[in-house]
C-alpha atoms as a PDB file:
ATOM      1  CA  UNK A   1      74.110  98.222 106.420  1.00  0.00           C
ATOM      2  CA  UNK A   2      74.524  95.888 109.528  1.00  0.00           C
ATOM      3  CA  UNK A   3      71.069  94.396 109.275  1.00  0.00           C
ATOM      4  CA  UNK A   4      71.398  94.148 105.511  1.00  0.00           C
ATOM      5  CA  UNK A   5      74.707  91.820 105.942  1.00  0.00           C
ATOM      6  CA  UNK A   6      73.306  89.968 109.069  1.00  0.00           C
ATOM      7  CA  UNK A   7      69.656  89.527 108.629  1.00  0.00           C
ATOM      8  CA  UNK A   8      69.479  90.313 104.692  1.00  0.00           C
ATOM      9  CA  UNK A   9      66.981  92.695 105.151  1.00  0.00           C
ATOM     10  CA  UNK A  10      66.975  96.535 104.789  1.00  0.00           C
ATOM     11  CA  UNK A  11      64.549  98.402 107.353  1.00  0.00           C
ATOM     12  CA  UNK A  12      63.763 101.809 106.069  1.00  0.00           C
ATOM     13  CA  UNK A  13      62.649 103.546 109.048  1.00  0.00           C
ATOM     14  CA  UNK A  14      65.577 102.338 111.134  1.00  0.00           C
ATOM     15  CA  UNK A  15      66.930 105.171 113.376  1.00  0.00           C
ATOM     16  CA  UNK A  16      70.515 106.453 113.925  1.00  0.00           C
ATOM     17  CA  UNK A  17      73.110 103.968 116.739  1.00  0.00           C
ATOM     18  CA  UNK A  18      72.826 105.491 119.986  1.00  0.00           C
ATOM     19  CA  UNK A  19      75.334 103.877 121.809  1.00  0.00           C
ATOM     20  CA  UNK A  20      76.130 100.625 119.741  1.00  0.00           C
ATOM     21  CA  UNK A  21      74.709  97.704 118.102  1.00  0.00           C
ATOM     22  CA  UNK A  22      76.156  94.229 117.671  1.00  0.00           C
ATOM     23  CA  UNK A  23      75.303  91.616 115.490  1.00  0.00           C
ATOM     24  CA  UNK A  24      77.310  88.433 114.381  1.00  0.00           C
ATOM     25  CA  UNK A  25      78.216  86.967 110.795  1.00  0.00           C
ATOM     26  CA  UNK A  26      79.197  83.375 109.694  1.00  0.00           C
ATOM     27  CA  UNK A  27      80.901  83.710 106.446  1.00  0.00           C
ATOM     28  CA  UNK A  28      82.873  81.457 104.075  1.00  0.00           C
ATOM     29  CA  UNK A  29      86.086  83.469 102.731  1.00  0.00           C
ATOM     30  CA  UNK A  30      88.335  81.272 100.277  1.00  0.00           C
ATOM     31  CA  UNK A  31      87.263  77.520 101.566  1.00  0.00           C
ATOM     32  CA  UNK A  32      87.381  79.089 105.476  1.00  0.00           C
ATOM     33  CA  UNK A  33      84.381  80.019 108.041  1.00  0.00           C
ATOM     34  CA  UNK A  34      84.948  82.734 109.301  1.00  0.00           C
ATOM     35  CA  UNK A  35      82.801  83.922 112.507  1.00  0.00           C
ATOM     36  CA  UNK A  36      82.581  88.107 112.544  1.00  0.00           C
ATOM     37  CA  UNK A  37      81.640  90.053 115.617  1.00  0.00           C
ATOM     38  CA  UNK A  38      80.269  93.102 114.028  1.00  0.00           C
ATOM     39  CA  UNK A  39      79.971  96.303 116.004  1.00  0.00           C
ATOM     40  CA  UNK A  40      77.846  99.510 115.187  1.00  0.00           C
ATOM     41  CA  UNK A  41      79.629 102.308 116.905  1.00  0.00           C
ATOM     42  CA  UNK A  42      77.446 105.449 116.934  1.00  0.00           C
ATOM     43  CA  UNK A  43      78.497 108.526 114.494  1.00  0.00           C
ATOM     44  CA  UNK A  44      77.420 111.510 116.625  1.00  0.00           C
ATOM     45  CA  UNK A  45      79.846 113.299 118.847  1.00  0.00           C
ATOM     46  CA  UNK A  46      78.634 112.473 121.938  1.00  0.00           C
ATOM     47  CA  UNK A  47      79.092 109.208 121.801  1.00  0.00           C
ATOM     48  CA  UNK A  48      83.178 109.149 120.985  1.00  0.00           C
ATOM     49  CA  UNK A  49      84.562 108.629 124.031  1.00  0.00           C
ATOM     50  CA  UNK A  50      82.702 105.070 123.923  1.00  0.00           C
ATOM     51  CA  UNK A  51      83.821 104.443 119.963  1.00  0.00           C
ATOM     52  CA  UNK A  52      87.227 104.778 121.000  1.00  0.00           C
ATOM     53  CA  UNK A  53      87.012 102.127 123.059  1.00  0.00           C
ATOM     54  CA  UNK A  54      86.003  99.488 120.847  1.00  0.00           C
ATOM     55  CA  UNK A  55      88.654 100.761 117.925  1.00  0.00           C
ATOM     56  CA  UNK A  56      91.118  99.439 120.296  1.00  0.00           C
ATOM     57  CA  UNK A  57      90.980  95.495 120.319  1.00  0.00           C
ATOM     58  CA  UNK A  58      89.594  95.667 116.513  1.00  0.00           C
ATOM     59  CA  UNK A  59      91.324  93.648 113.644  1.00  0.00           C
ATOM     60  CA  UNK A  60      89.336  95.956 110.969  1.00  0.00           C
ATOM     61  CA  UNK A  61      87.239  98.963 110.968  1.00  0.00           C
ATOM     62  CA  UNK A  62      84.681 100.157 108.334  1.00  0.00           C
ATOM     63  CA  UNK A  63      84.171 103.860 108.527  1.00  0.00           C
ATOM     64  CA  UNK A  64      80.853 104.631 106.650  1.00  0.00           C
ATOM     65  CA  UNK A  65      79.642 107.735 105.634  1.00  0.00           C
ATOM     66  CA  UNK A  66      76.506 108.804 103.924  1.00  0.00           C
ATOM     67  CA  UNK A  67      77.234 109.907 100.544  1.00  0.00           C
ATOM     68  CA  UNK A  68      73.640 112.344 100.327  1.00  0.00           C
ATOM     69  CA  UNK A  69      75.272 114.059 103.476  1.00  0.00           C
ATOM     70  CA  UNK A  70      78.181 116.011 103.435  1.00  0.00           C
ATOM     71  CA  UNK A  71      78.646 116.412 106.736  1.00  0.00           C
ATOM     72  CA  UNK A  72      79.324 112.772 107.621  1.00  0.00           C
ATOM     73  CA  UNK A  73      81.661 112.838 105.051  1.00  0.00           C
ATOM     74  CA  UNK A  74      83.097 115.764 106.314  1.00  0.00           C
ATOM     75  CA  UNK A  75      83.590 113.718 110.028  1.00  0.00           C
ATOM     76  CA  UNK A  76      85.411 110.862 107.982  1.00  0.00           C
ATOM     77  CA  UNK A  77      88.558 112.695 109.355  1.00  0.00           C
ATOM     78  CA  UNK A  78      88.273 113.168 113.080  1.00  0.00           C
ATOM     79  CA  UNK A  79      87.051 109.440 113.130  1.00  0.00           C
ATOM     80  CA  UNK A  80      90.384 108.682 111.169  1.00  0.00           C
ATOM     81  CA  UNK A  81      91.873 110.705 113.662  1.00  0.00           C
ATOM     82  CA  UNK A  82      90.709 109.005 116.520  1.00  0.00           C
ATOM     83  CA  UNK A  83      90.856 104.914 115.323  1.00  0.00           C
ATOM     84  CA  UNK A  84      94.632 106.776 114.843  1.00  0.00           C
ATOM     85  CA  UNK A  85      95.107 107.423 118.187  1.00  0.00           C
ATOM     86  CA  UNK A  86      93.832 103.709 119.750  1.00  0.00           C
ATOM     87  CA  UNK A  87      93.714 100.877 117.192  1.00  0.00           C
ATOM     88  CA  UNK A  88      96.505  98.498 116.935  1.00  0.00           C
ATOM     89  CA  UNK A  89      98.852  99.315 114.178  1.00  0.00           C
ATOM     90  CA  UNK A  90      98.189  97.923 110.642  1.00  0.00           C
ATOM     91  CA  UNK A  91      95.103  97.319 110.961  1.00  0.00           C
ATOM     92  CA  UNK A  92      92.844  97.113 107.781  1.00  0.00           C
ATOM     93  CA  UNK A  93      90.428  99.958 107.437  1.00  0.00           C
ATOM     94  CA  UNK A  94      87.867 100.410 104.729  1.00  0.00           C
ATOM     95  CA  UNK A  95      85.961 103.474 103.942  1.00  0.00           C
ATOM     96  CA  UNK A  96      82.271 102.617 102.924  1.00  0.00           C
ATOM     97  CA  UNK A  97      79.822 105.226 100.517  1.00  0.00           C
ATOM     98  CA  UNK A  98      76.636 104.178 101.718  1.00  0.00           C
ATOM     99  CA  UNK A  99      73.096 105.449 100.000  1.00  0.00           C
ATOM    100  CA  UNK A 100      74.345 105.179  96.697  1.00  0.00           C
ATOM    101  CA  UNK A 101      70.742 104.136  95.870  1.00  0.00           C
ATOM    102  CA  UNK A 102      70.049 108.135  96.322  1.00  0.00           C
ATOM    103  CA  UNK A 103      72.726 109.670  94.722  1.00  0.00           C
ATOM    104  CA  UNK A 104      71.023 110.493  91.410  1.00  0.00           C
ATOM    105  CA  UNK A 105      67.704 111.740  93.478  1.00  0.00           C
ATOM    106  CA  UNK A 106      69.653 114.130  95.344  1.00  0.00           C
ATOM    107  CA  UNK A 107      71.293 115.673  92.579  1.00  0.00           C
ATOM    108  CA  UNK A 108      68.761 115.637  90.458  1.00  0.00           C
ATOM    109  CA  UNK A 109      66.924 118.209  93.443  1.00  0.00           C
ATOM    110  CA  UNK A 110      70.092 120.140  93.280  1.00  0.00           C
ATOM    111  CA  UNK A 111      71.076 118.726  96.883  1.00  0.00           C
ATOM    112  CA  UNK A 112      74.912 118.650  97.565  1.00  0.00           C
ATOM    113  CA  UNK A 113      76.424 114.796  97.119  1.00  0.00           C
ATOM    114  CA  UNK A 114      79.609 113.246  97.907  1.00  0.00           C
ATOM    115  CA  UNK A 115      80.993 111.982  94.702  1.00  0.00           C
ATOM    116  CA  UNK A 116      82.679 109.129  94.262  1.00  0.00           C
ATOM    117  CA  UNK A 117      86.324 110.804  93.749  1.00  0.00           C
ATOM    118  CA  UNK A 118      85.718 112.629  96.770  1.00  0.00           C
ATOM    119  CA  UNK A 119      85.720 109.248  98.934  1.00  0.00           C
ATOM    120  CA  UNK A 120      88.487 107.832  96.523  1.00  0.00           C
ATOM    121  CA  UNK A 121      90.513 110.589  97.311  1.00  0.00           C
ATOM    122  CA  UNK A 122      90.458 110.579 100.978  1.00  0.00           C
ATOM    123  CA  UNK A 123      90.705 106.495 101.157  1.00  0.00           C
ATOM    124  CA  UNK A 124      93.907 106.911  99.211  1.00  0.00           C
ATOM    125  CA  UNK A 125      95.260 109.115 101.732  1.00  0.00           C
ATOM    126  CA  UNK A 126      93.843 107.289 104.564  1.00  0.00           C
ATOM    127  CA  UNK A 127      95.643 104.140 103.239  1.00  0.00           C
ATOM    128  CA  UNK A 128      92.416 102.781 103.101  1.00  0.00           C
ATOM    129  CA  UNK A 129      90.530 100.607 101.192  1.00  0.00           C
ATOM    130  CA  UNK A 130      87.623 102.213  99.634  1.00  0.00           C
ATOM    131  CA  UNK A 131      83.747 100.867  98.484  1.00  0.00           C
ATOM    132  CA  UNK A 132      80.577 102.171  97.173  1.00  0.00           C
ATOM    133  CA  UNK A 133      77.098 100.780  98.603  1.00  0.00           C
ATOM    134  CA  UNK A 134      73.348 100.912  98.793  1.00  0.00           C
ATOM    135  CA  UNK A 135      72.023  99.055 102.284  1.00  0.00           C
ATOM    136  CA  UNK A 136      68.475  99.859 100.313  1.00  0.00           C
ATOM    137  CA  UNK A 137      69.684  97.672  97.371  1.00  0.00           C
ATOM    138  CA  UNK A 138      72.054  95.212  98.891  1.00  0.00           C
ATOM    139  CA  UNK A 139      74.551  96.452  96.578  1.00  0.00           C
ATOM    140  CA  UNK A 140      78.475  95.741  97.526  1.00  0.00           C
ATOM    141  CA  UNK A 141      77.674  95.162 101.111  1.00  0.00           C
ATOM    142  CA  UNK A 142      78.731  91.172 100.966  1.00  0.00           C
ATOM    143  CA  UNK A 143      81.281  92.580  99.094  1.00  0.00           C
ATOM    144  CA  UNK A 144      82.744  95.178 101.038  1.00  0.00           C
ATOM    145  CA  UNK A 145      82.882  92.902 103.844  1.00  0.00           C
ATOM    146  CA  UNK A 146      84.509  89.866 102.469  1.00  0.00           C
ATOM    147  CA  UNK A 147      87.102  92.388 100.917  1.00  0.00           C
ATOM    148  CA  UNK A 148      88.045  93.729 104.203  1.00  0.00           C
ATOM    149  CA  UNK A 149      87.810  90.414 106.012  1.00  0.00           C
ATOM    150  CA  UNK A 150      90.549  89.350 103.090  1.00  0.00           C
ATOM    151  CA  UNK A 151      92.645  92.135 104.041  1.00  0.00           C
ATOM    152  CA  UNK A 152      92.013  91.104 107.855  1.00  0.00           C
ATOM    153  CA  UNK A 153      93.236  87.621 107.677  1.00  0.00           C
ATOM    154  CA  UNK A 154      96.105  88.547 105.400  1.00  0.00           C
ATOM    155  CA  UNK A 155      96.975  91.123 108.005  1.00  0.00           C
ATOM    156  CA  UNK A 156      96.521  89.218 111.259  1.00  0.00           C
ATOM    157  CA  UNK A 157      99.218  89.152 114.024  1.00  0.00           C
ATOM    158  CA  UNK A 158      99.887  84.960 115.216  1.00  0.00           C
ATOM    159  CA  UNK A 159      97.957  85.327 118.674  1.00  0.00           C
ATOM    160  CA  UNK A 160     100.069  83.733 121.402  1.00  0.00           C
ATOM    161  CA  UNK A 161      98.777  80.506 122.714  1.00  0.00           C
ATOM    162  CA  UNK A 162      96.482  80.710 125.807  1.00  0.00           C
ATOM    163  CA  UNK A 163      98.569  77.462 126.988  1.00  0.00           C
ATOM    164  CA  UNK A 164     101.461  77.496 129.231  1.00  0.00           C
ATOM    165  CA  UNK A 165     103.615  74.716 128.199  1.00  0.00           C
ATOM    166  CA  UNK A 166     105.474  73.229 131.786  1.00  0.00           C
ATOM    167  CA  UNK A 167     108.872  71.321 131.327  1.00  0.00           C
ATOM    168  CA  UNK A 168     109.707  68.708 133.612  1.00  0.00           C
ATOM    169  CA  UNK A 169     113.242  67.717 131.947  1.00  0.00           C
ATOM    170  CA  UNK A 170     114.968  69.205 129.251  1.00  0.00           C
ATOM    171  CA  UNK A 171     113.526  68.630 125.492  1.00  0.00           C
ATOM    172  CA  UNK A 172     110.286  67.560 126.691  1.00  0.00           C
ATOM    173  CA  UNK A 173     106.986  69.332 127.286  1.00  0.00           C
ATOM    174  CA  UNK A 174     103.374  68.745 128.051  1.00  0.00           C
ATOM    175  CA  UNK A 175     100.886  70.509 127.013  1.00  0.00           C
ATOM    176  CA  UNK A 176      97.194  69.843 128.069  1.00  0.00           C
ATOM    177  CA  UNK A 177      95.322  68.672 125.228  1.00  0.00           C
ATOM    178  CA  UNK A 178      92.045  70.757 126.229  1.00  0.00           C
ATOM    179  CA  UNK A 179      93.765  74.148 125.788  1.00  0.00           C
ATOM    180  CA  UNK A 180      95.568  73.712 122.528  1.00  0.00           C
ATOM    181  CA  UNK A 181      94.424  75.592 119.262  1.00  0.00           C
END
């Protein structure tokens, strides 16, 4: 999914995140450029402690989940759980289908699937907003990330200025031009 939205290109034999992967995107949302940090938290249990830790200073989250494996859909909950416990308030969450692409395969094999109204179901309780994609295909993934980046900006707390604004009489104050934004 990351390298699909940052590089446009889906690599097929690309392993699991140990650890975590970054990547950046430049992206125009509604006449603005916007400049995403995008982080790849690994999915496995050992690596939570170090997931928490970057749910904490995030203005969204995407929690993906492979829809040809139960079990990661099954984990959707403890990693709710735990962006609960250490993300700031309010903050827009998505829940992502991914391998959509092998849906059909899978079931025509007689292999176990996540349906769609499974992960509708749980986004609605989540409060989150919910997608469908195929990294393989490039299906939704623009998508999915300009909807949550939407959400983001409507969402976002005013940051305090990293100014300190110094009176030397009463109604006036100077600011340094430098450190204004």
């Amino acid at each position: 999914f990351i390298m699909r939205l940052s590089r446009g290109i889906f690599m097929p034999q690309l392993t699991s995140t140990l650890g975590v992967d970054f990547q950046t995107k430049n992206i125009c949302i509604d006449n603005k450029n916007v400049s995403l940090q995008l982080w790849d938290t690994a999915g496995q249990e050992r690596f939570r402690c170090i997931t928490q830790s970057y749910f904490r200073k995030a203005d969204g989250v995407m929690l993906m989940y492979d829809c040809t494996n139960e079990q990661s859909f099954l984990n959707v909950r403890q990693w709710m759980s735990d962006l609960e416990e250490v993300a700031s308030r309010g903050i827009p969450i998505m829940l992502v289908s991914n391998k959509t692409d092998l849906r059909e395969v899978f079931k025509m094999q007689s292999k176990s699937v996540v349906d769609r109204e499974a992960g509708e179901k749980i986004s609605q309780e989540m409060k989150a907003i919910f997608v469908e994609t195929s990294a393989k295909e490039g299906s939704n993934i623009n998508e999915a990330v300009v909807a949550l980046t939407r959400s983001m900006i409507k969402h976002a707390v005013p940051q305090e200025k990293d100014s300190l604004t110094l009176n030397d009489k009463p109604g006036k104050s100077f600011a340094a031009k430098c450190c204004n934004k």
